[in-house]
Protein backbone atom coordinates (compact mmCIF):
# COMPACT_ATOMS: atom_id res chain seq x y z
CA UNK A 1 90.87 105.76 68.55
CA UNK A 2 92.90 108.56 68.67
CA UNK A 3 92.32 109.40 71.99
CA UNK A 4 93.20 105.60 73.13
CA UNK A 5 96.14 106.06 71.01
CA UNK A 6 97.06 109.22 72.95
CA UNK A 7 96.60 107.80 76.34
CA UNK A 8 98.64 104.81 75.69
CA UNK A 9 101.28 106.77 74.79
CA UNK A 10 100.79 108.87 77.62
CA UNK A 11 100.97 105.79 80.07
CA UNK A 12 103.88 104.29 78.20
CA UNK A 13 106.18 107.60 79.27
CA UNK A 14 104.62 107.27 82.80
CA UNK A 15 105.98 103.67 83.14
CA UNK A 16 109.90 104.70 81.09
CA UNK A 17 109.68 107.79 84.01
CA UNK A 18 108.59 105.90 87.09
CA UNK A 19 109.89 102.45 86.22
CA UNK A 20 113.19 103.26 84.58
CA UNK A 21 114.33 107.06 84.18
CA UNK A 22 113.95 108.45 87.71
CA UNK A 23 115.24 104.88 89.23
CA UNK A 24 118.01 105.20 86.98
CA UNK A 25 118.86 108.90 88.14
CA UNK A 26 118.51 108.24 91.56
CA UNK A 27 120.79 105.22 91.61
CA UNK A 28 123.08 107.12 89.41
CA UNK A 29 123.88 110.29 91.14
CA UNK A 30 122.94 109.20 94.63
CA UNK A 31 125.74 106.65 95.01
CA UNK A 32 127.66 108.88 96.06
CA UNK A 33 126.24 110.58 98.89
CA UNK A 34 124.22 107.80 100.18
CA UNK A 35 125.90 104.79 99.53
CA UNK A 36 125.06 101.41 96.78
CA UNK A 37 122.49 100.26 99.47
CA UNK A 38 120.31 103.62 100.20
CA UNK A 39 120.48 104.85 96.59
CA UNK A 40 118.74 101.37 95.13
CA UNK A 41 116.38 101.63 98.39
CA UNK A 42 115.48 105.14 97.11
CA UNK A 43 115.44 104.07 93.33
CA UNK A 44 112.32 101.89 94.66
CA UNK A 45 110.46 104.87 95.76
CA UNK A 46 109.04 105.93 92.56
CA UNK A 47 107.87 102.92 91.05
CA UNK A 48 105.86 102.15 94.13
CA UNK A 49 104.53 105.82 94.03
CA UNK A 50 103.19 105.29 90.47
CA UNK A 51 102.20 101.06 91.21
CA UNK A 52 99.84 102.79 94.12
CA UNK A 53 98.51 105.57 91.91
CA UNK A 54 98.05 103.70 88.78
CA UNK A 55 96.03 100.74 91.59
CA UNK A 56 94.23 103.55 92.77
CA UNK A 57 93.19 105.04 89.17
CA UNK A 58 92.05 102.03 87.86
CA UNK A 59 90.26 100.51 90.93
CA UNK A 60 91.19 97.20 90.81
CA UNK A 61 89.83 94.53 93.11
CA UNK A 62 89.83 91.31 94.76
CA UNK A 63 92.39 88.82 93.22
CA UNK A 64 93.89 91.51 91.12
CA UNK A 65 94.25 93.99 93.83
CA UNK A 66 95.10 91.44 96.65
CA UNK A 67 97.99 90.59 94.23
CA UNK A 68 99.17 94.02 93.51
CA UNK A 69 99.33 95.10 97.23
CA UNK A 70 100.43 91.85 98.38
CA UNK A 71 103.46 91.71 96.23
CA UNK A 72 104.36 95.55 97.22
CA UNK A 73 104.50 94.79 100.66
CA UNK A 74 106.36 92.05 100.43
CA UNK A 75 108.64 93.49 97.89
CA UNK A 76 109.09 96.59 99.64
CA UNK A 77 109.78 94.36 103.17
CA UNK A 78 112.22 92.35 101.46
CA UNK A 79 114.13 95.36 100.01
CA UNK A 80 114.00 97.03 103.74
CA UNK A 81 116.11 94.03 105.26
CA UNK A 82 118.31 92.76 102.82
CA UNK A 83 121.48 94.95 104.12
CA UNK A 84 123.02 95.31 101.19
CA UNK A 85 122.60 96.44 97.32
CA UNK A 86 123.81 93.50 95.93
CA UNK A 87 121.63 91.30 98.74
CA UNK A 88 119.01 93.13 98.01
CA UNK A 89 119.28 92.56 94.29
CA UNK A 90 119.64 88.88 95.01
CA UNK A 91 116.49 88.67 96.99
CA UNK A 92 115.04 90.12 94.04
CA UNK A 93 115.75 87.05 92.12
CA UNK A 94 114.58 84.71 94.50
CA UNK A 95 111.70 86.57 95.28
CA UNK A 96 111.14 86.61 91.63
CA UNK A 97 111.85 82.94 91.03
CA UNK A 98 109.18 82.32 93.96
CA UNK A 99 106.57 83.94 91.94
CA UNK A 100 107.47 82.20 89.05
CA UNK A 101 107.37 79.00 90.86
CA UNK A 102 104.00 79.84 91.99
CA UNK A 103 102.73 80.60 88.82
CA UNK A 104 103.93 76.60 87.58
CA UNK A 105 101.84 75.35 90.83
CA UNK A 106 98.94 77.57 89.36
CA UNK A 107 99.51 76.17 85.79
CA UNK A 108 99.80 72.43 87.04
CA UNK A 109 96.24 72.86 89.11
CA UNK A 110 94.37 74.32 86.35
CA UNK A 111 93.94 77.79 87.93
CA UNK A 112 96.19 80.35 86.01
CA UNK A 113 96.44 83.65 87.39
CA UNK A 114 95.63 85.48 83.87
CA UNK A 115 91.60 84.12 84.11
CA UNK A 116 91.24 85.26 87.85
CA UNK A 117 92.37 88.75 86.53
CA UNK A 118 90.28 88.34 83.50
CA UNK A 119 87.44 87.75 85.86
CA UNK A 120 87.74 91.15 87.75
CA UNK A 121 87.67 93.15 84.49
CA UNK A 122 85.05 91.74 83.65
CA UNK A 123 83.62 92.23 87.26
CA UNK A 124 84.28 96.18 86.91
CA UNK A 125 82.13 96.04 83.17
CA UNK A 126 79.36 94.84 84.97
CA UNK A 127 79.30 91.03 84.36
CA UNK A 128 78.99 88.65 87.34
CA UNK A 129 81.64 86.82 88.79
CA UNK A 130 79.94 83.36 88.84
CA UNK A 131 79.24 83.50 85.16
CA UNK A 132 82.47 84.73 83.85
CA UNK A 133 83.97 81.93 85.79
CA UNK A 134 81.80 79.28 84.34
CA UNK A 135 82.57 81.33 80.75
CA UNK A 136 86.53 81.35 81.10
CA UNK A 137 86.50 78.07 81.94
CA UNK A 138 84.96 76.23 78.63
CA UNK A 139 86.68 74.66 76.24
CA UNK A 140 88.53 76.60 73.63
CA UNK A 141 88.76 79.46 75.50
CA UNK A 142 90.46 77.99 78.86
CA UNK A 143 93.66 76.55 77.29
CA UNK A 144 94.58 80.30 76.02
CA UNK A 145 94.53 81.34 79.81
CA UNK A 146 97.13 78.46 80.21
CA UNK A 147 99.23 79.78 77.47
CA UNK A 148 99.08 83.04 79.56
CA UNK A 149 100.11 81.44 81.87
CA UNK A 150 103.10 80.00 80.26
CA UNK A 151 104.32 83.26 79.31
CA UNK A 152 104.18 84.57 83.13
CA UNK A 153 106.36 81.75 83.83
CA UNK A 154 109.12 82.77 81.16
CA UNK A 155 108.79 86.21 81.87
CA UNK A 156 110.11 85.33 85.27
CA UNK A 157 112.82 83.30 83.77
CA UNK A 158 113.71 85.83 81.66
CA UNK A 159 113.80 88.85 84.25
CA UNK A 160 116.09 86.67 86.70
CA UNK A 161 118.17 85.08 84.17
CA UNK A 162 118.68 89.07 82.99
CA UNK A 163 119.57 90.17 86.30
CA UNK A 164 121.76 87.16 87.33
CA UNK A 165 123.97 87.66 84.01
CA UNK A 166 124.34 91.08 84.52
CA UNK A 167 125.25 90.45 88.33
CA UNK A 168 127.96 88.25 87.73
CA UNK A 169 129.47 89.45 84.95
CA UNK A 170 129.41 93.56 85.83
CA UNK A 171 129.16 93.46 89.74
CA UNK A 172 126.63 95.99 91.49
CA UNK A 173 127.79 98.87 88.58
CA UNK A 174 125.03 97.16 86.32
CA UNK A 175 121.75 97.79 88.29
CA UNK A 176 121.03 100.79 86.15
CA UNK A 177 121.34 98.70 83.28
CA UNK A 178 119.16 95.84 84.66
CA UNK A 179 116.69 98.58 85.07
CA UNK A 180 116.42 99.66 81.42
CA UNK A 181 117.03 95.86 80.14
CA UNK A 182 114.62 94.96 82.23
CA UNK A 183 112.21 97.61 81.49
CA UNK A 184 112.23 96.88 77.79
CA UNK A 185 112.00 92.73 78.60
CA UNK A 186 108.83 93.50 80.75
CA UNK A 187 106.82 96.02 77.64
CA UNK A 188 107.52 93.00 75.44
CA UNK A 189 106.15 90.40 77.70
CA UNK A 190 103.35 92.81 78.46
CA UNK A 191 102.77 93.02 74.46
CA UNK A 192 102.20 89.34 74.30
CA UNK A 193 99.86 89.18 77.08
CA UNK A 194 97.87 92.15 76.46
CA UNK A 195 97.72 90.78 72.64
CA UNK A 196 96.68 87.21 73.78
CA UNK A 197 93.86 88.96 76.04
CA UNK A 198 92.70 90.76 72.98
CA UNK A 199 92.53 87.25 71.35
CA UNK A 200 90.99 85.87 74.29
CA UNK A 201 88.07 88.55 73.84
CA UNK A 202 87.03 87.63 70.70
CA UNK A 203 87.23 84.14 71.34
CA UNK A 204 84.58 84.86 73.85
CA UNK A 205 82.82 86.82 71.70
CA UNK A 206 82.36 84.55 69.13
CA UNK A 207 81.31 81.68 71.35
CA UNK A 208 78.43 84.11 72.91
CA UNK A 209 77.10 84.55 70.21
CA UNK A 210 77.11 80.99 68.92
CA UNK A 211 75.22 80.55 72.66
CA UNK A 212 72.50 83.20 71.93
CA UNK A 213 72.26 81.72 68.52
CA UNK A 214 71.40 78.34 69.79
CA UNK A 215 69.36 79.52 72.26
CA UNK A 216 67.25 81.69 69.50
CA UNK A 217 67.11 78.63 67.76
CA UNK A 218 65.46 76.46 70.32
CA UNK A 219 63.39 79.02 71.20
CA UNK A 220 61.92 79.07 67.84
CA UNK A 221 61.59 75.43 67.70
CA UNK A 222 59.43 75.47 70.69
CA UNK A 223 57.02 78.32 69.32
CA UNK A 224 57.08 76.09 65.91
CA UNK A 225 55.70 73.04 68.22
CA UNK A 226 53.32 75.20 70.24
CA UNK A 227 51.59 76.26 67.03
């Protein structure tokens, strides 16, 4: 426990570095020199440096790993041509809002995103893919994945409505605060989930073993009928 404890904590001032601090000093003191545009370019770099080491660490796959690479191309491509810092901020939104519109499509079809990423964890403990499916997807245990779901959606409400206030009412001069704002909005979001996962797993724990009950059960009818 207490070295989980320590390595959370150690990954928590990886993300406040890579995510927030050394943005936040780039865009700060490189302003100047380089200009609004270049300096929130370069306030990109080390988030992506940490998203590709923290994807390489933790060898994710398929779904989960199409996603992550997928959206840092695209992010990265849309930050490369927007011309401008407060474009590019912009973009952001509706690149954001896309997502979040994606993740409704998701919800409304009955495939949320949370119990495809669910899957490959499971995947990289050893379980197979077909019967984690087929387990996710029972009763009971399916609607929490929607509720996931749910909070994906309002986390992407929440990030653009943050950004968009902050926009209009302070101009460009607030894109160090929508990093720290936004920072602190995305642990709390990531609280939920990661809390609602945890719920998820004993859900699923509970109804295997109700399963292997049952199936001890018939089991020992059939040797009672045998005899």
């Amino acid at each position: 426990m207490a070295n989980n404890s320590q390595t959370n904590k150690y990954f928590i001032f990886l993300e406040l570095l890579f995510y927030a601090v050394l943005p936040y000093a780039i865009w700060k003191f490189g302003r100047e020199p380089f200009g609004d545009y270049t300096a929130m370019l370069l306030s990109t770099v080390p988030g992506i440096i940490y998203t590709v080491y923290r994807f390489a660490k933790d060898r994710q796959f398929n779904v989960t790993g199409l996603f992550i690479l997928g959206s840092m191309l695209i992010g990265t491509t849309v930050d490369l041509l927007s011309g401008s810092a407060e474009q590019m901020i912009w973009n952001n939104v509706y690149l954001g809002l896309f997502y979040t519109f994606i993740y409704v499509i998701l919800f409304i079809i009955k495939k949320p995103f949370p119990l495809y990423v669910a899957i490959d964890f499971a995947y990289l403990q050893g379980y197979a893919r077909k019967d984690s499916k087929t387990l996710f997807f029972q009763k009971g245990i399916f609607g929490w994945f929607q509720l996931i779901q749910v909070v994906f959606i309002i986390r992407g409400l929440v990030m653009a409505g943050i950004t968009v206030f902050l926009l209009r009412k302070y101009g460009i001069d607030s894109y160090g605060d929508m990093l720290i704002y936004k920072r602190v909005a995305s642990w709390v979001f990531s609280g939920i989930v990661m809390g609602m996962f945890f719920y998820i797993n004993v859900i699923v724990q509970k109804y295997t073993y109700r399963m292997q009950e049952k199936q001890e059960e018939k089991l020992t009818e059939q040797d009672v009928v045998a005899e």
